[in-house]
N, C-alpha and C. Protein backbone atom coordinates (compact mmCIF):
# COMPACT_ATOMS: atom_id res chain seq x y z
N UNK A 1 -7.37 13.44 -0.59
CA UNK A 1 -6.16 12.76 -0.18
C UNK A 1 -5.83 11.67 -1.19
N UNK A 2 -4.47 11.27 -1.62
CA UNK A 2 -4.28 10.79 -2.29
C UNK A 2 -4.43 9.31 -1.44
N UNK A 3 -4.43 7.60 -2.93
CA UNK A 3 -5.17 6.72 -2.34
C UNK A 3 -3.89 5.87 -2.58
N UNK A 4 -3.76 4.35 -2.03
CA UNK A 4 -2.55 3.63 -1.97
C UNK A 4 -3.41 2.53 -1.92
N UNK A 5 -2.65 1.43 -2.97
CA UNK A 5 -2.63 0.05 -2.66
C UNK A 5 -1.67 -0.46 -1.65
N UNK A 6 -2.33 -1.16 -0.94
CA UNK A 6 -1.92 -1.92 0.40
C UNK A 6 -1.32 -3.13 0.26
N UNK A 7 0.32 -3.70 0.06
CA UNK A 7 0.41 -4.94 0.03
C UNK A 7 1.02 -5.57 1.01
N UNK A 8 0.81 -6.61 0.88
CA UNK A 8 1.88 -7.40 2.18
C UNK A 8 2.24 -8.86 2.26
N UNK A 9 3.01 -9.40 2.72
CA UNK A 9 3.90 -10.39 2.47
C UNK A 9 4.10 -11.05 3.87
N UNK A 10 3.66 -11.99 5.32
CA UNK A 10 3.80 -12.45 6.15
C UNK A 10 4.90 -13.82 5.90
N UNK A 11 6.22 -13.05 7.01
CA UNK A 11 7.38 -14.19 7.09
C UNK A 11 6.86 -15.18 8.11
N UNK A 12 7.36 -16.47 8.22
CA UNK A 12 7.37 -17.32 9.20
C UNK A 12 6.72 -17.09 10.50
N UNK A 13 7.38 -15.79 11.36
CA UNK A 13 7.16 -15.40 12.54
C UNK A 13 5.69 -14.66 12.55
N UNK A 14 5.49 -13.76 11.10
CA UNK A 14 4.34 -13.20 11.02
C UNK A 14 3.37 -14.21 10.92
N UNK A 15 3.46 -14.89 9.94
CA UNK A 15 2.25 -16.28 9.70
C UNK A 15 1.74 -16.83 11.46
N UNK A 16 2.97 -16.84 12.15
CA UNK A 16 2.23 -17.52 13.18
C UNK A 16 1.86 -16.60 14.46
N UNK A 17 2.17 -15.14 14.22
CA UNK A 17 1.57 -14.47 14.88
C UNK A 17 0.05 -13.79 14.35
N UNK A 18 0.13 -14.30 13.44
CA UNK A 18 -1.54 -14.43 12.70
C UNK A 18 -2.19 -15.81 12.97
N UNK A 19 -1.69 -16.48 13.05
CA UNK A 19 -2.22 -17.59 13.28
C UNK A 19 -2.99 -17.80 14.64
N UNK A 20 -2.39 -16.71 15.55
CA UNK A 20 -2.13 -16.86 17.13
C UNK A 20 -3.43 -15.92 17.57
N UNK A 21 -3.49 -14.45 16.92
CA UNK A 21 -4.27 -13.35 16.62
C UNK A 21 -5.48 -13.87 16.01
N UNK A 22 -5.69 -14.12 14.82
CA UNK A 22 -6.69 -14.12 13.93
C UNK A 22 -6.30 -12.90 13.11
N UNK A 23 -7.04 -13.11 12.18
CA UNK A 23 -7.30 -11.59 11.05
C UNK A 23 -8.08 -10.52 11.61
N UNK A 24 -8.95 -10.71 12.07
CA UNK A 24 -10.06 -9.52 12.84
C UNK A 24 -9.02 -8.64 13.88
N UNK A 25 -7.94 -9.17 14.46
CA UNK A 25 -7.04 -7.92 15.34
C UNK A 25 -5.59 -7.48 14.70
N UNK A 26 -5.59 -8.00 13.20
CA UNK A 26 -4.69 -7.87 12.34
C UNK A 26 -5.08 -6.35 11.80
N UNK A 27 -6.36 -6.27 11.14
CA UNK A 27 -7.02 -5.30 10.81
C UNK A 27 -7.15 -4.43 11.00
N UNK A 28 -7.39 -4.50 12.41
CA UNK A 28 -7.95 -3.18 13.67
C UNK A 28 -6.27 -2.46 14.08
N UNK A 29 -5.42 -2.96 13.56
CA UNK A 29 -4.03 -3.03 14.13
C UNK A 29 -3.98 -2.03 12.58
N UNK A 30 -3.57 -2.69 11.44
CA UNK A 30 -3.53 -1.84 10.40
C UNK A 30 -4.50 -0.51 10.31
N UNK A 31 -5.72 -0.55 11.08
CA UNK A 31 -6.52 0.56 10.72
C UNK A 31 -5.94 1.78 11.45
N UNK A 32 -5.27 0.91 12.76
CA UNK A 32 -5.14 2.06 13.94
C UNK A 32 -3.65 2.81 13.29
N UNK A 33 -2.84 1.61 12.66
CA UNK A 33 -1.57 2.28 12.12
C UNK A 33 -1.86 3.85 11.18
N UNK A 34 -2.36 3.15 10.17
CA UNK A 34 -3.26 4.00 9.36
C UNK A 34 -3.40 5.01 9.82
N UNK A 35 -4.64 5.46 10.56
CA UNK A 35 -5.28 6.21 11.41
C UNK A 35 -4.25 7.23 12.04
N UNK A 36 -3.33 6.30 12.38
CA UNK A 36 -2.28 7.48 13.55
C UNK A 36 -1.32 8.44 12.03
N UNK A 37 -1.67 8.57 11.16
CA UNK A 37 -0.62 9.00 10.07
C UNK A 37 -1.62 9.89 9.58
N UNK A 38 -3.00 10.03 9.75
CA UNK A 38 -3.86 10.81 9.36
C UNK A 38 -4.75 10.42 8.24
N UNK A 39 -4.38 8.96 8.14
CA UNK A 39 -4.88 8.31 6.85
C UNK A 39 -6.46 7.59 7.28
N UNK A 40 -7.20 6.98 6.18
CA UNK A 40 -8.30 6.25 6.38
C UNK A 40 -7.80 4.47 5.71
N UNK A 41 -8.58 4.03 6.37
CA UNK A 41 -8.43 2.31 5.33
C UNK A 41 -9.46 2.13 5.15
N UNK A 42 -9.64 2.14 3.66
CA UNK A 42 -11.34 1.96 3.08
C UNK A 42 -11.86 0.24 3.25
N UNK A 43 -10.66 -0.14 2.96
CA UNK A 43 -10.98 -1.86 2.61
C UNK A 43 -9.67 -2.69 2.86
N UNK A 44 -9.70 -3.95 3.33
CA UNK A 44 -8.66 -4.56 3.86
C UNK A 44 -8.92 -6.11 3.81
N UNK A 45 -8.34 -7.23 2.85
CA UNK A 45 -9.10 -8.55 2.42
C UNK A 45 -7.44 -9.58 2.94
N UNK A 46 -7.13 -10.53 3.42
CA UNK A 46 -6.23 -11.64 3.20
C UNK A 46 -6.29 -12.06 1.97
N UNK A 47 -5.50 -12.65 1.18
CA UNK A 47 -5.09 -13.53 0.17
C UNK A 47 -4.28 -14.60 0.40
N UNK A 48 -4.12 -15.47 -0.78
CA UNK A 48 -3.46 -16.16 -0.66
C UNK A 48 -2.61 -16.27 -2.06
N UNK A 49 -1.65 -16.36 -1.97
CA UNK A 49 -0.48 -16.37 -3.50
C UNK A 49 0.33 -15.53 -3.27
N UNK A 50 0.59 -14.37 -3.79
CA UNK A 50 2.28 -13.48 -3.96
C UNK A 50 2.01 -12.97 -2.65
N UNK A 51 0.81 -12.45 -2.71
CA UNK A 51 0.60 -11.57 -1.24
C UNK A 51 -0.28 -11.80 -0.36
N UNK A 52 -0.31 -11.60 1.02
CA UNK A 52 -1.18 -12.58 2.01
C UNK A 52 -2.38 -11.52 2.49
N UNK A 53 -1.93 -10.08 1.91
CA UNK A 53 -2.99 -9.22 2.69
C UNK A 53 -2.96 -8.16 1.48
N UNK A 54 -4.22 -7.61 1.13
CA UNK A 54 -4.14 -6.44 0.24
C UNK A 54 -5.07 -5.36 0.45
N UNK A 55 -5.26 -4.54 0.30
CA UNK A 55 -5.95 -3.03 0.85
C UNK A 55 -6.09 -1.48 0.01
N UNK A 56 -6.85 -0.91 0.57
CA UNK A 56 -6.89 0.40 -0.29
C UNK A 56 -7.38 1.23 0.78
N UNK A 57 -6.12 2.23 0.85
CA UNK A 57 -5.92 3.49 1.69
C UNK A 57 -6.24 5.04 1.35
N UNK A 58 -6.59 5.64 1.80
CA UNK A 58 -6.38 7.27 1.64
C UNK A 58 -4.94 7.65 2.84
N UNK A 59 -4.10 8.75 2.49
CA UNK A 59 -3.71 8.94 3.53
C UNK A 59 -2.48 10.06 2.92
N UNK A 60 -2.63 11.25 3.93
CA UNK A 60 -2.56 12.66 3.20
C UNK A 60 -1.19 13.02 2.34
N UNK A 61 -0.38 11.95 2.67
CA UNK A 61 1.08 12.02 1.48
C UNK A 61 2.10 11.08 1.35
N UNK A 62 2.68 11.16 0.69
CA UNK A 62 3.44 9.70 0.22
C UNK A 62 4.73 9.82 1.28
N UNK A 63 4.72 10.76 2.32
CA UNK A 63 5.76 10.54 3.43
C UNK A 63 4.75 9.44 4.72
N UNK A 64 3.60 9.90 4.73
CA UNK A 64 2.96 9.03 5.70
C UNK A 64 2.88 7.96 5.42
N UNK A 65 2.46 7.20 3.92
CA UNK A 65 2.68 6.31 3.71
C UNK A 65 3.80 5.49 3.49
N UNK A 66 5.03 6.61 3.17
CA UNK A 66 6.15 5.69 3.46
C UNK A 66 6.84 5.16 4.72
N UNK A 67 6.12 6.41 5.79
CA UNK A 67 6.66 6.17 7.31
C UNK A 67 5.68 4.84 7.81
N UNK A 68 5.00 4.16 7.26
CA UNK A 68 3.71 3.30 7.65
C UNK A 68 4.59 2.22 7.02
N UNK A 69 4.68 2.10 5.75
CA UNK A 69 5.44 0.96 5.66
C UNK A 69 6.55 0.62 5.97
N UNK A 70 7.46 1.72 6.34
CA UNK A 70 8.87 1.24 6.91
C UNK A 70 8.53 0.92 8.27
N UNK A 71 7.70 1.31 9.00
CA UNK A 71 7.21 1.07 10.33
C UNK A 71 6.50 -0.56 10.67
N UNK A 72 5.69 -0.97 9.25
CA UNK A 72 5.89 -2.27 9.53
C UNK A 72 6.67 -3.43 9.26
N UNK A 73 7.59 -2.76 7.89
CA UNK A 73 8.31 -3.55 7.69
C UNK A 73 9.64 -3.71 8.53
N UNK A 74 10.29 -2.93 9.00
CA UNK A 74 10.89 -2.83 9.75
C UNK A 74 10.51 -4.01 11.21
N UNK A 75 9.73 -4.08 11.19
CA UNK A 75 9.57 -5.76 12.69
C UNK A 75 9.83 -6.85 11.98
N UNK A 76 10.04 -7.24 10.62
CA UNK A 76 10.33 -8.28 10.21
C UNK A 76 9.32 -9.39 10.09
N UNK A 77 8.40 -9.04 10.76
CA UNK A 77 7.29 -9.77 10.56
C UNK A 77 6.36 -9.75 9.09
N UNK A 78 6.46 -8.83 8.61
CA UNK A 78 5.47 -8.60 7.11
C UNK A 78 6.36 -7.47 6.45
N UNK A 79 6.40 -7.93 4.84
CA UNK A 79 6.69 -6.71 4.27
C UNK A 79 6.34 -6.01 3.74
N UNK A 80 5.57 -4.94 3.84
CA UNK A 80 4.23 -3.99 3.07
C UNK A 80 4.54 -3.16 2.18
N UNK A 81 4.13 -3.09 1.21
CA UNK A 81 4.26 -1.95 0.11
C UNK A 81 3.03 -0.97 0.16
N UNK A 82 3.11 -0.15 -0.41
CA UNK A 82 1.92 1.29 -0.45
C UNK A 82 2.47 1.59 -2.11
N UNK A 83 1.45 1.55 -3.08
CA UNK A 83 1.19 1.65 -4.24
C UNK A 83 0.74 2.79 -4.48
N UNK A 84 0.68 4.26 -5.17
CA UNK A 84 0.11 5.11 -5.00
C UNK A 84 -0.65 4.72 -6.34
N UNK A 85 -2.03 5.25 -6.16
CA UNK A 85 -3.23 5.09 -7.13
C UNK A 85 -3.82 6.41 -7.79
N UNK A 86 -3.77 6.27 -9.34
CA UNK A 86 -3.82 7.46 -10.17
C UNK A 86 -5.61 7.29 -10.62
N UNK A 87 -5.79 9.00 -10.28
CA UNK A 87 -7.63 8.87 -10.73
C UNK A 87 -7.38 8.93 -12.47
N UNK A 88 -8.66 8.26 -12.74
CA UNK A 88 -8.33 8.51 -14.73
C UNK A 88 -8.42 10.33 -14.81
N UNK A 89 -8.68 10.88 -13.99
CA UNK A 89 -8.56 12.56 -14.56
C UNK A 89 -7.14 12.51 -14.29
N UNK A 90 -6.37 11.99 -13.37
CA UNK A 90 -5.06 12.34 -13.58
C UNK A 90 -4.31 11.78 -14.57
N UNK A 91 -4.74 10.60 -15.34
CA UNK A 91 -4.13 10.40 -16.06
C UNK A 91 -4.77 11.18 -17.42
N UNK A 92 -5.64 11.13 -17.61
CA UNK A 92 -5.65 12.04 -18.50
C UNK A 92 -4.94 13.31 -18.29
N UNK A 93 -4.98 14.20 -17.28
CA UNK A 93 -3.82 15.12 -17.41
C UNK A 93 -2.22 14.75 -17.97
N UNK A 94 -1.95 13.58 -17.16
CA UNK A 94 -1.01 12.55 -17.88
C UNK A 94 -1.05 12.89 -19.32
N UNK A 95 -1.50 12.12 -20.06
CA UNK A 95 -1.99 11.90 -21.17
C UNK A 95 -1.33 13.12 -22.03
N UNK A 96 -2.16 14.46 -21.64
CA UNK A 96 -2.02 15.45 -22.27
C UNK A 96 -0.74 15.94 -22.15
N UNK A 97 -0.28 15.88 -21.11
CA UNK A 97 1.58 16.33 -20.81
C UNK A 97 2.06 15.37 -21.79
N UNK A 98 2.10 14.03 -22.08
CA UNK A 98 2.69 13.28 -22.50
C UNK A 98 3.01 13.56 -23.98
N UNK A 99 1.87 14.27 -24.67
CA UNK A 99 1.62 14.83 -26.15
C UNK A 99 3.00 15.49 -26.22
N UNK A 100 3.48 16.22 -25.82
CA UNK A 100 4.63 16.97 -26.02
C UNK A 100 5.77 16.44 -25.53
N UNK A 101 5.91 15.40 -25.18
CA UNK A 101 7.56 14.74 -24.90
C UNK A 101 7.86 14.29 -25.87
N UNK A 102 9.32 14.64 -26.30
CA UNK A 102 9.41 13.61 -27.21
C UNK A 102 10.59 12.78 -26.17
N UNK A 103 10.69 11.62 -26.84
CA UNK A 103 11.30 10.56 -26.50
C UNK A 103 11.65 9.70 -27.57
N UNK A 104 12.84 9.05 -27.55
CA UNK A 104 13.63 8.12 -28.43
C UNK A 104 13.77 7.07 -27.89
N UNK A 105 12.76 5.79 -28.09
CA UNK A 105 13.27 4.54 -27.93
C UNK A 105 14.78 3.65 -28.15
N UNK A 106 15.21 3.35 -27.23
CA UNK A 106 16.53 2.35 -27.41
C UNK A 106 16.67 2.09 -29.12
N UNK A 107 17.83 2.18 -29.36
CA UNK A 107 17.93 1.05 -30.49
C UNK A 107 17.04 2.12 -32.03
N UNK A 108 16.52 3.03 -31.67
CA UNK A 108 16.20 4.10 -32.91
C UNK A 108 16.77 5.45 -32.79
């Protein structure tokens, strides 16, 4: 299954419904979201700076993960992104496709 970075962003109303919760039923809340899409959550940490929560998912396609984040972003409470994450064999497949493009930079 392909893997996703987990981000997120708590507005006003979210901050203090975390505040109210704790992190420990924040978690169990994201796992269960997760979970119901067919996905796993390997790891799940708070921060502090651009983003207040960050994570790393499995979860079987980039429609589940997009239905997960419009699902939380949509309450207005947090705004989550899902990052999809490339193994280095895929980029090396990358890599090798890339040998044969050509491409013309701007301005040459």
């Amino acid at each position: 299954m392909p893997h996703f970075m987990v981000k997120g962003s708590y507005t006003a109303e979210g901050s203090k419904g975390l505040l109210g919760e704790g992190g420990s039923s924040r978690i169990d809340q994201a796992r269960s979201l997760i979970e119901s899409q067919g996905g796993t959550l390997e790891c799940m940490y708070f921060s502090y700076g651009e983003d207040d929560i960050v994570g790393i998912c499995e979860m079987p396609d980039n429609a589940s993960a997009a239905a997960v984040s419009l699902a939380v972003s949509s309450t207005g409470a947090l705004t989550a992104s899902f990052t999809p994450l490339i193994t280095a064999e895929e980029i090396d497949g990358a890599s090798e496709k890339a040998k044969d493009i050509a491409y013309r930079p701007p301005g040459n």
